[in-house]
C-alpha atoms as a PDB file:
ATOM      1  CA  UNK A   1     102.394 -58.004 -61.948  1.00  0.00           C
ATOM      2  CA  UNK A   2      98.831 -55.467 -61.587  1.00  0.00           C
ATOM      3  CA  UNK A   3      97.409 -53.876 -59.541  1.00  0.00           C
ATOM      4  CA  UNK A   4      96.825 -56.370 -56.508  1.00  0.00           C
ATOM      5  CA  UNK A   5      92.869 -55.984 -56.809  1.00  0.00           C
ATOM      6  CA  UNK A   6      92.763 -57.463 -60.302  1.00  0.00           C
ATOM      7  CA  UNK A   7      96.458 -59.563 -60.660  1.00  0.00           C
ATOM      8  CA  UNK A   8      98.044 -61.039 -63.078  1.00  0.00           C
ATOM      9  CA  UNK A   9      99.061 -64.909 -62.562  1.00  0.00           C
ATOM     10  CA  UNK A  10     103.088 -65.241 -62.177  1.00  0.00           C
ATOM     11  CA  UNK A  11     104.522 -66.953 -64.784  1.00  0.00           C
ATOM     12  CA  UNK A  12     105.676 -70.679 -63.947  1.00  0.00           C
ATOM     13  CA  UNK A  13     109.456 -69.860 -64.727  1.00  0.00           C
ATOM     14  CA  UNK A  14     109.406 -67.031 -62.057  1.00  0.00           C
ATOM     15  CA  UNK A  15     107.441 -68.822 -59.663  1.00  0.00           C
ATOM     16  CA  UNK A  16     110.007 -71.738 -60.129  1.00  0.00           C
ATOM     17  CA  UNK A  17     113.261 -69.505 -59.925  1.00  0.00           C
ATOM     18  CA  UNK A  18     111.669 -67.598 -56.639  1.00  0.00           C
ATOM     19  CA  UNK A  19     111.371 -71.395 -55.095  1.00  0.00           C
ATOM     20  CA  UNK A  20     115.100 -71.934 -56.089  1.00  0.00           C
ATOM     21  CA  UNK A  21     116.132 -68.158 -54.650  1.00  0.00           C
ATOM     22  CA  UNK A  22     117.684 -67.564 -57.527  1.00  0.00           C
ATOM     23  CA  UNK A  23     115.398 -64.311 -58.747  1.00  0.00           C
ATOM     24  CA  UNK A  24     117.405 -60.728 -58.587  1.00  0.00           C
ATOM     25  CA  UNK A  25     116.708 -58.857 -55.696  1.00  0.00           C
ATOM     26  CA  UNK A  26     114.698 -56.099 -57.709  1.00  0.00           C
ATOM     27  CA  UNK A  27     111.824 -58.490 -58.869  1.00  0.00           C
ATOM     28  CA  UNK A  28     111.234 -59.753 -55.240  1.00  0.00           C
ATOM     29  CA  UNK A  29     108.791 -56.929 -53.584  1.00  0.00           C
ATOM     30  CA  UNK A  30     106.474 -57.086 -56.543  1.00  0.00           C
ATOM     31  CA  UNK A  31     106.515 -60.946 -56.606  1.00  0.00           C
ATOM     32  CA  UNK A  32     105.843 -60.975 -52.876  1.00  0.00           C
ATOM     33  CA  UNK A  33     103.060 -58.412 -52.750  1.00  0.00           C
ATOM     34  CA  UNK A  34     101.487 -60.505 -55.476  1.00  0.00           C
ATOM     35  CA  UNK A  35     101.554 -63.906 -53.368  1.00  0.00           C
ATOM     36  CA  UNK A  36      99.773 -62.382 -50.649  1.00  0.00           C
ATOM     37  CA  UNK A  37      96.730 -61.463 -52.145  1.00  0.00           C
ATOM     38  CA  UNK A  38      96.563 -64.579 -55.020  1.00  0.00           C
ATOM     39  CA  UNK A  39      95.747 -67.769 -53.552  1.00  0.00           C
ATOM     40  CA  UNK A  40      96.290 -69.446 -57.180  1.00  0.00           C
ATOM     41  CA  UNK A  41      99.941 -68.851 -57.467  1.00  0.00           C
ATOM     42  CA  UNK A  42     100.050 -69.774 -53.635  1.00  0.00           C
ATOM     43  CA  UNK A  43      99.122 -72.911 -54.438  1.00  0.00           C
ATOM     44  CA  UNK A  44     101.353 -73.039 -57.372  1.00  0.00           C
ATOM     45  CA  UNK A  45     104.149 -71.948 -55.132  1.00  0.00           C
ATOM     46  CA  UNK A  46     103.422 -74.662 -52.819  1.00  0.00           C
ATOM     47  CA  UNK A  47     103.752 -76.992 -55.490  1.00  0.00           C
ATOM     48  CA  UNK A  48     107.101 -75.818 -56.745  1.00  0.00           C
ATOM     49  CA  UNK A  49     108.601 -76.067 -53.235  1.00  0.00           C
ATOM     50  CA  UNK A  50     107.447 -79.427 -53.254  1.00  0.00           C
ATOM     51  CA  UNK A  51     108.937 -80.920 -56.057  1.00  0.00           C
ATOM     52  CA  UNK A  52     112.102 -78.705 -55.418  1.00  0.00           C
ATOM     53  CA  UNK A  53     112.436 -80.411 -51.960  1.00  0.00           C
ATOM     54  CA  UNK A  54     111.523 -84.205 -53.364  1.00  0.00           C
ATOM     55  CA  UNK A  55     114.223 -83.469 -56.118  1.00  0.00           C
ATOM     56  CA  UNK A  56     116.756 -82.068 -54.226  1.00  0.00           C
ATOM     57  CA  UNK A  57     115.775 -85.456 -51.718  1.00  0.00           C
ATOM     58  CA  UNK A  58     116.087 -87.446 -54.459  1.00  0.00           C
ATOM     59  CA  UNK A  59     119.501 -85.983 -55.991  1.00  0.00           C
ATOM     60  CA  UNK A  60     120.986 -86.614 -52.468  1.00  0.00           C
ATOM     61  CA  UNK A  61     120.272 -90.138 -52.270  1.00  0.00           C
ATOM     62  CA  UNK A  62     122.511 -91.019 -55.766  1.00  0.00           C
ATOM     63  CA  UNK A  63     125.452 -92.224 -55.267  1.00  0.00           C
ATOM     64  CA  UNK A  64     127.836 -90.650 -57.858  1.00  0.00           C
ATOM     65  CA  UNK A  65     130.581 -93.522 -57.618  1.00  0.00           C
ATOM     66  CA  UNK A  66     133.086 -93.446 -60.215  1.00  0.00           C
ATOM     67  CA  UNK A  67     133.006 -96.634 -62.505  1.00  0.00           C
ATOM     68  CA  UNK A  68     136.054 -98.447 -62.759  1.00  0.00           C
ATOM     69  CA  UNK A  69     138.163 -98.572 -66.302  1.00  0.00           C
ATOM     70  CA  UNK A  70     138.109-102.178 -66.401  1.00  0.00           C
ATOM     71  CA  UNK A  71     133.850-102.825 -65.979  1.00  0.00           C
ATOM     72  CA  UNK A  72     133.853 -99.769 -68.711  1.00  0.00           C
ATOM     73  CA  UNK A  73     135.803-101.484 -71.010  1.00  0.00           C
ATOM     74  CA  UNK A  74     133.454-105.068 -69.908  1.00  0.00           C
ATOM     75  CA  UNK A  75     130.652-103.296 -70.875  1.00  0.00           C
ATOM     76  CA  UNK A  76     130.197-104.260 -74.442  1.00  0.00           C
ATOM     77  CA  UNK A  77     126.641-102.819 -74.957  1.00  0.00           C
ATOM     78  CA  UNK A  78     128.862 -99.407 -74.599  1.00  0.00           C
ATOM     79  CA  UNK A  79     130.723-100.926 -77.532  1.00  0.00           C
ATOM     80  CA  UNK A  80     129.719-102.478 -80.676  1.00  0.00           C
ATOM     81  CA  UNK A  81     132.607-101.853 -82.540  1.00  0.00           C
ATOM     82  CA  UNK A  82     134.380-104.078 -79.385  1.00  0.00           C
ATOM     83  CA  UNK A  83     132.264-106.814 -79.845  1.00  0.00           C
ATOM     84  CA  UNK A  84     132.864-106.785 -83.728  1.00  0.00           C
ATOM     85  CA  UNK A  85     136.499-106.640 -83.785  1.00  0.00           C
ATOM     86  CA  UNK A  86     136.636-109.593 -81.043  1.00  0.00           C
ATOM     87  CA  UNK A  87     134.202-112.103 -83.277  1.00  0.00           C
ATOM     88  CA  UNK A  88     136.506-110.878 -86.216  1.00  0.00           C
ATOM     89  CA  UNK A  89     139.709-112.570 -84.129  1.00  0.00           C
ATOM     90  CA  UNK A  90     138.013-115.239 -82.888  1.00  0.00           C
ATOM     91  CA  UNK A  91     136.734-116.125 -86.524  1.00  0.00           C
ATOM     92  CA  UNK A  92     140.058-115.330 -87.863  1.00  0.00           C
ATOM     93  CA  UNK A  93     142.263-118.080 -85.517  1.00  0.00           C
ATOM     94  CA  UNK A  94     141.627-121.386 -87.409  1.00  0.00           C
ATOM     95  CA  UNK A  95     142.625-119.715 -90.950  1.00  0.00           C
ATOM     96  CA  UNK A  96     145.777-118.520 -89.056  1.00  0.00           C
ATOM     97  CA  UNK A  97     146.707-121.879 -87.626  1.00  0.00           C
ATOM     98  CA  UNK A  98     145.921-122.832 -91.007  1.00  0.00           C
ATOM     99  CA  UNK A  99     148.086-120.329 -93.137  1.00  0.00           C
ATOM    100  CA  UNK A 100     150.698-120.540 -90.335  1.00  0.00           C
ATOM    101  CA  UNK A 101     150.950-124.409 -91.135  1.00  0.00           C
ATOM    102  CA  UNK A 102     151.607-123.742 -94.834  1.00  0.00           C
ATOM    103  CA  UNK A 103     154.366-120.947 -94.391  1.00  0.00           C
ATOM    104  CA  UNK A 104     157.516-122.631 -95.710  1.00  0.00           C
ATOM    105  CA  UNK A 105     159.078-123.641 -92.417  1.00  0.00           C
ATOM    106  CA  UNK A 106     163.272-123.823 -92.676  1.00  0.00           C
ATOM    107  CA  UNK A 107     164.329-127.316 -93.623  1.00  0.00           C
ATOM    108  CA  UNK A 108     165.813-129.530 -91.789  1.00  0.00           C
ATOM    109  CA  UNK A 109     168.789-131.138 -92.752  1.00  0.00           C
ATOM    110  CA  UNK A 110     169.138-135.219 -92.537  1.00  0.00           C
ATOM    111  CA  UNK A 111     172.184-137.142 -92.835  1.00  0.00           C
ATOM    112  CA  UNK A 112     171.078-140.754 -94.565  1.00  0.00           C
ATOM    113  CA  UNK A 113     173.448-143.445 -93.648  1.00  0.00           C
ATOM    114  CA  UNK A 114     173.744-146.750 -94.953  1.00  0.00           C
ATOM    115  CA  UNK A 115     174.208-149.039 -92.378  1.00  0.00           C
ATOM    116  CA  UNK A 116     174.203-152.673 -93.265  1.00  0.00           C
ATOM    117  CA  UNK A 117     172.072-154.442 -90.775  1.00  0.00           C
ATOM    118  CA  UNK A 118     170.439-151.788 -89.149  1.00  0.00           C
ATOM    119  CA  UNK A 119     166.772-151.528 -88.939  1.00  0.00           C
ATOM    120  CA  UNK A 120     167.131-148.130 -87.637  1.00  0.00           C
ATOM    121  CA  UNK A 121     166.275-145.726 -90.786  1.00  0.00           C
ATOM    122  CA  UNK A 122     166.782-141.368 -90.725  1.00  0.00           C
ATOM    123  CA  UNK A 123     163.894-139.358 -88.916  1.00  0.00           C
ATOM    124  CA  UNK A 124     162.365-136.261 -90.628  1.00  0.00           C
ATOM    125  CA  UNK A 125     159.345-134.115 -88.582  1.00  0.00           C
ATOM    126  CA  UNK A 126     155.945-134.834 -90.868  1.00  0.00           C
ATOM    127  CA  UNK A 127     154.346-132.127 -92.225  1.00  0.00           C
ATOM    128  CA  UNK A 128     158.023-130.355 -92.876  1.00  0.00           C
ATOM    129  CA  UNK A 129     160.194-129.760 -95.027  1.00  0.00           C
ATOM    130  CA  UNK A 130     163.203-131.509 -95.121  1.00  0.00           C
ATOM    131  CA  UNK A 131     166.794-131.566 -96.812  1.00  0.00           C
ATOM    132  CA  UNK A 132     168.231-135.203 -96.974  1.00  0.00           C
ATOM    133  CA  UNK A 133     171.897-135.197 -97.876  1.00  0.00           C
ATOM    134  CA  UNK A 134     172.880-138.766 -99.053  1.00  0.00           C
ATOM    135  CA  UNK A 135     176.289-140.894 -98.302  1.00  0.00           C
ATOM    136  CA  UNK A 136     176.795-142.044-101.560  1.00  0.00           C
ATOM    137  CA  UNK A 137     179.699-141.162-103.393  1.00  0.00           C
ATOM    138  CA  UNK A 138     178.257-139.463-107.013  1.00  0.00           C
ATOM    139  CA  UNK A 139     181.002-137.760-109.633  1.00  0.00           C
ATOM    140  CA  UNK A 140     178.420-135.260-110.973  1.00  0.00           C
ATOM    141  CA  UNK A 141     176.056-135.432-107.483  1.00  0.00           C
ATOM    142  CA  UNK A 142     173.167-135.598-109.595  1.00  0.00           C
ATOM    143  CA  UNK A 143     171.223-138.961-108.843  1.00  0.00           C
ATOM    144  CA  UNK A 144     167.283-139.635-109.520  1.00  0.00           C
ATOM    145  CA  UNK A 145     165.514-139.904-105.874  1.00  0.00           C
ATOM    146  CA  UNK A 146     162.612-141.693-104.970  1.00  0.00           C
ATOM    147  CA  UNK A 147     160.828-141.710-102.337  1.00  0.00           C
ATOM    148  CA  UNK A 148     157.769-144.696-101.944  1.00  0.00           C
ATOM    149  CA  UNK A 149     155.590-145.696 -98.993  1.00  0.00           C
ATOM    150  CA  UNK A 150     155.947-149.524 -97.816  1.00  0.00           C
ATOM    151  CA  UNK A 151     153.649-150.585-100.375  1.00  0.00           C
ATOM    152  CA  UNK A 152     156.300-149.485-103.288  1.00  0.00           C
ATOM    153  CA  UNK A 153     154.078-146.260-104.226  1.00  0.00           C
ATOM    154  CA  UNK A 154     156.072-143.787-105.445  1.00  0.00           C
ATOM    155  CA  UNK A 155     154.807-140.280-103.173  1.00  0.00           C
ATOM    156  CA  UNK A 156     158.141-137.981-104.645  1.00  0.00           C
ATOM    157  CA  UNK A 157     160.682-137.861-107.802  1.00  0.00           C
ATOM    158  CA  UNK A 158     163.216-135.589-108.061  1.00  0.00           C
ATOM    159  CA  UNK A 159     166.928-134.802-109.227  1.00  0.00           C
ATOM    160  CA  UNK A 160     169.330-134.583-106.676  1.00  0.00           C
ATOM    161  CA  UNK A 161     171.894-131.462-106.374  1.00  0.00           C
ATOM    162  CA  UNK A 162     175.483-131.950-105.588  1.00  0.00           C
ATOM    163  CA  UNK A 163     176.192-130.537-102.169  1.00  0.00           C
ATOM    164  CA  UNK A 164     179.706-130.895-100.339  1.00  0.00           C
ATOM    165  CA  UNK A 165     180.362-133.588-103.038  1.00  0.00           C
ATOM    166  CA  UNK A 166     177.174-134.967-101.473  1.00  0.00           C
ATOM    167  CA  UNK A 167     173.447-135.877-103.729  1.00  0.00           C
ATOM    168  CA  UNK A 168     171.257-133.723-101.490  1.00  0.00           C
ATOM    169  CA  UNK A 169     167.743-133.181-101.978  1.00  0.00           C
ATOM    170  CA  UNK A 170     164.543-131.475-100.691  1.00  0.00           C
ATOM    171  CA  UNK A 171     161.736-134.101 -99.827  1.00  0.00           C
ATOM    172  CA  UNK A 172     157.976-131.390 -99.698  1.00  0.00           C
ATOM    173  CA  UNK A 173     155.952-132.474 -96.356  1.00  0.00           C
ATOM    174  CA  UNK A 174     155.552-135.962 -95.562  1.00  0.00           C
ATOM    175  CA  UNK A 175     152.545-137.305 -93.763  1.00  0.00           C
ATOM    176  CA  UNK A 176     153.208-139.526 -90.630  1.00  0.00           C
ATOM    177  CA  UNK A 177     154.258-143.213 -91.785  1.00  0.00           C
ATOM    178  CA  UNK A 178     157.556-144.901 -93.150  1.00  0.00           C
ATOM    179  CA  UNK A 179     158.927-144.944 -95.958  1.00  0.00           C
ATOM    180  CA  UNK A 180     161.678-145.804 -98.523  1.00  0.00           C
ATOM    181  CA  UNK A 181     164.479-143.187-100.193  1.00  0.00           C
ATOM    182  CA  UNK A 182     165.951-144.904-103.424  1.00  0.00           C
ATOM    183  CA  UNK A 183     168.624-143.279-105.409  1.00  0.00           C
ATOM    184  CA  UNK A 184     169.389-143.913-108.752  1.00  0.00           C
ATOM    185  CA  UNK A 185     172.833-142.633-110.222  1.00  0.00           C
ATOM    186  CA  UNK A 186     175.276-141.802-112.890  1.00  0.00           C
ATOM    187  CA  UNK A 187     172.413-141.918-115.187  1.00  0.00           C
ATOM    188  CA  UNK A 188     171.444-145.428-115.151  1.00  0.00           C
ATOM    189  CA  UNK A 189     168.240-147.046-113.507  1.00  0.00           C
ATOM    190  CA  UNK A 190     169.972-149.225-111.809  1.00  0.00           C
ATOM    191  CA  UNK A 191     169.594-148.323-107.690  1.00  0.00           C
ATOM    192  CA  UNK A 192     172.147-147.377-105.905  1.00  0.00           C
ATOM    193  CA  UNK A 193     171.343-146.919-102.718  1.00  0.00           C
ATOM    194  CA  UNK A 194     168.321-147.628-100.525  1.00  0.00           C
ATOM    195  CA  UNK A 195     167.857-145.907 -97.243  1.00  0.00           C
ATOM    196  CA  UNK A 196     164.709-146.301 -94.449  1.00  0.00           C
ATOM    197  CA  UNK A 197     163.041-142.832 -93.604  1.00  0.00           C
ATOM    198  CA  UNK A 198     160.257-142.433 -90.934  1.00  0.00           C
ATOM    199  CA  UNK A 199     158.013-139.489 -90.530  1.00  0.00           C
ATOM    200  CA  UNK A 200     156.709-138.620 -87.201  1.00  0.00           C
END
């Protein structure tokens, strides 16, 4: 600050810092000599006390309430990498029906029975796998299987495997319907057996 006839303007960071009464107690008698003489920084004064007190007014009035963790984590424009990852899953859950259809589920064994007269044929789950172990007496247990729809198309061919003295085979995933299991043994086309399977 000069000499009071001829003064110097305070500076606006001063003038601001006097408003807040935050200025060391050495700068004050200068600062206040200079006010009462220079109706400029006066005004300027004024000014700063009147933002100070609409600020401090208006810092009163917010409510600082903590968010909860749970509208955080619901806020996804806070979170791109959120909203990525979640379109990834949901894109990825048909293929992993899918794939999880064509893992090789266990097979399940099936005991075919001749029974003379009896419409009722074996049962085996569509879309699995399935072992079907055969009644038929075989010396080596190797026999030719068929198995055809009800029109007489043939939809598998295979060589049986002796299992517990038993032709056993594994039939790959049938599709819902009925169908017929012929085995041919002892190395001759003539059949041997016939049995009724239905897939459901």
């Amino acid at each position: 600050m000069g000499d009071p006839k001829n003064p110097e303007h305070i500076e606006d960071d001063v003038l601001e810092g006097y408003a807040m009464g935050v200025l060391s107690a050495d700068a004050l008698p200068a600062l206040e000599e200079h006010l009462l003489f220079c109706a400029e920084c006066q005004s300027r004064l004024r000014e700063a006390d009147d933002f100070l007190h609409l600020f401090t007014a208006a810092a009163s009035r917010v409510d600082f309430k903590t968010v909860p963790w749970w509208r955080k984590l619901l806020d996804f424009r806070a979170h791109p990498l959120l909203i990525g990852g979640l379109a990834v899953i949901l894109l990825s859950i048909p293929a992993i029906r899918r794939w999880n259809r064509s893992v090789s589920a266990p097979e399940a064994e099936i005991l075919l029975q001749s029974f003379r007269g009896s419409p009722e044929g074996a049962h085996v789950i569509a879309g699995r796998p399935a072992r079907l172990v055969f009644d038929v007496p075989s010396a080596s247990g190797i026999c030719k299987l068929r198995i055809l729809d009800t029109n007489g198309v043939v939809i598998q061919e295979m060589l049986t495997a002796a299992v517990r003295m038993r032709p056993t085979a594994s039939v790959n995933r049938l599709a819902p319907g009925d169908y017929w299991a012929r085995l041919y043994c002892e190395g001759n086309n003539d059949l041997t057996a016939e049995y009724s399977l239905n897939a459901n």
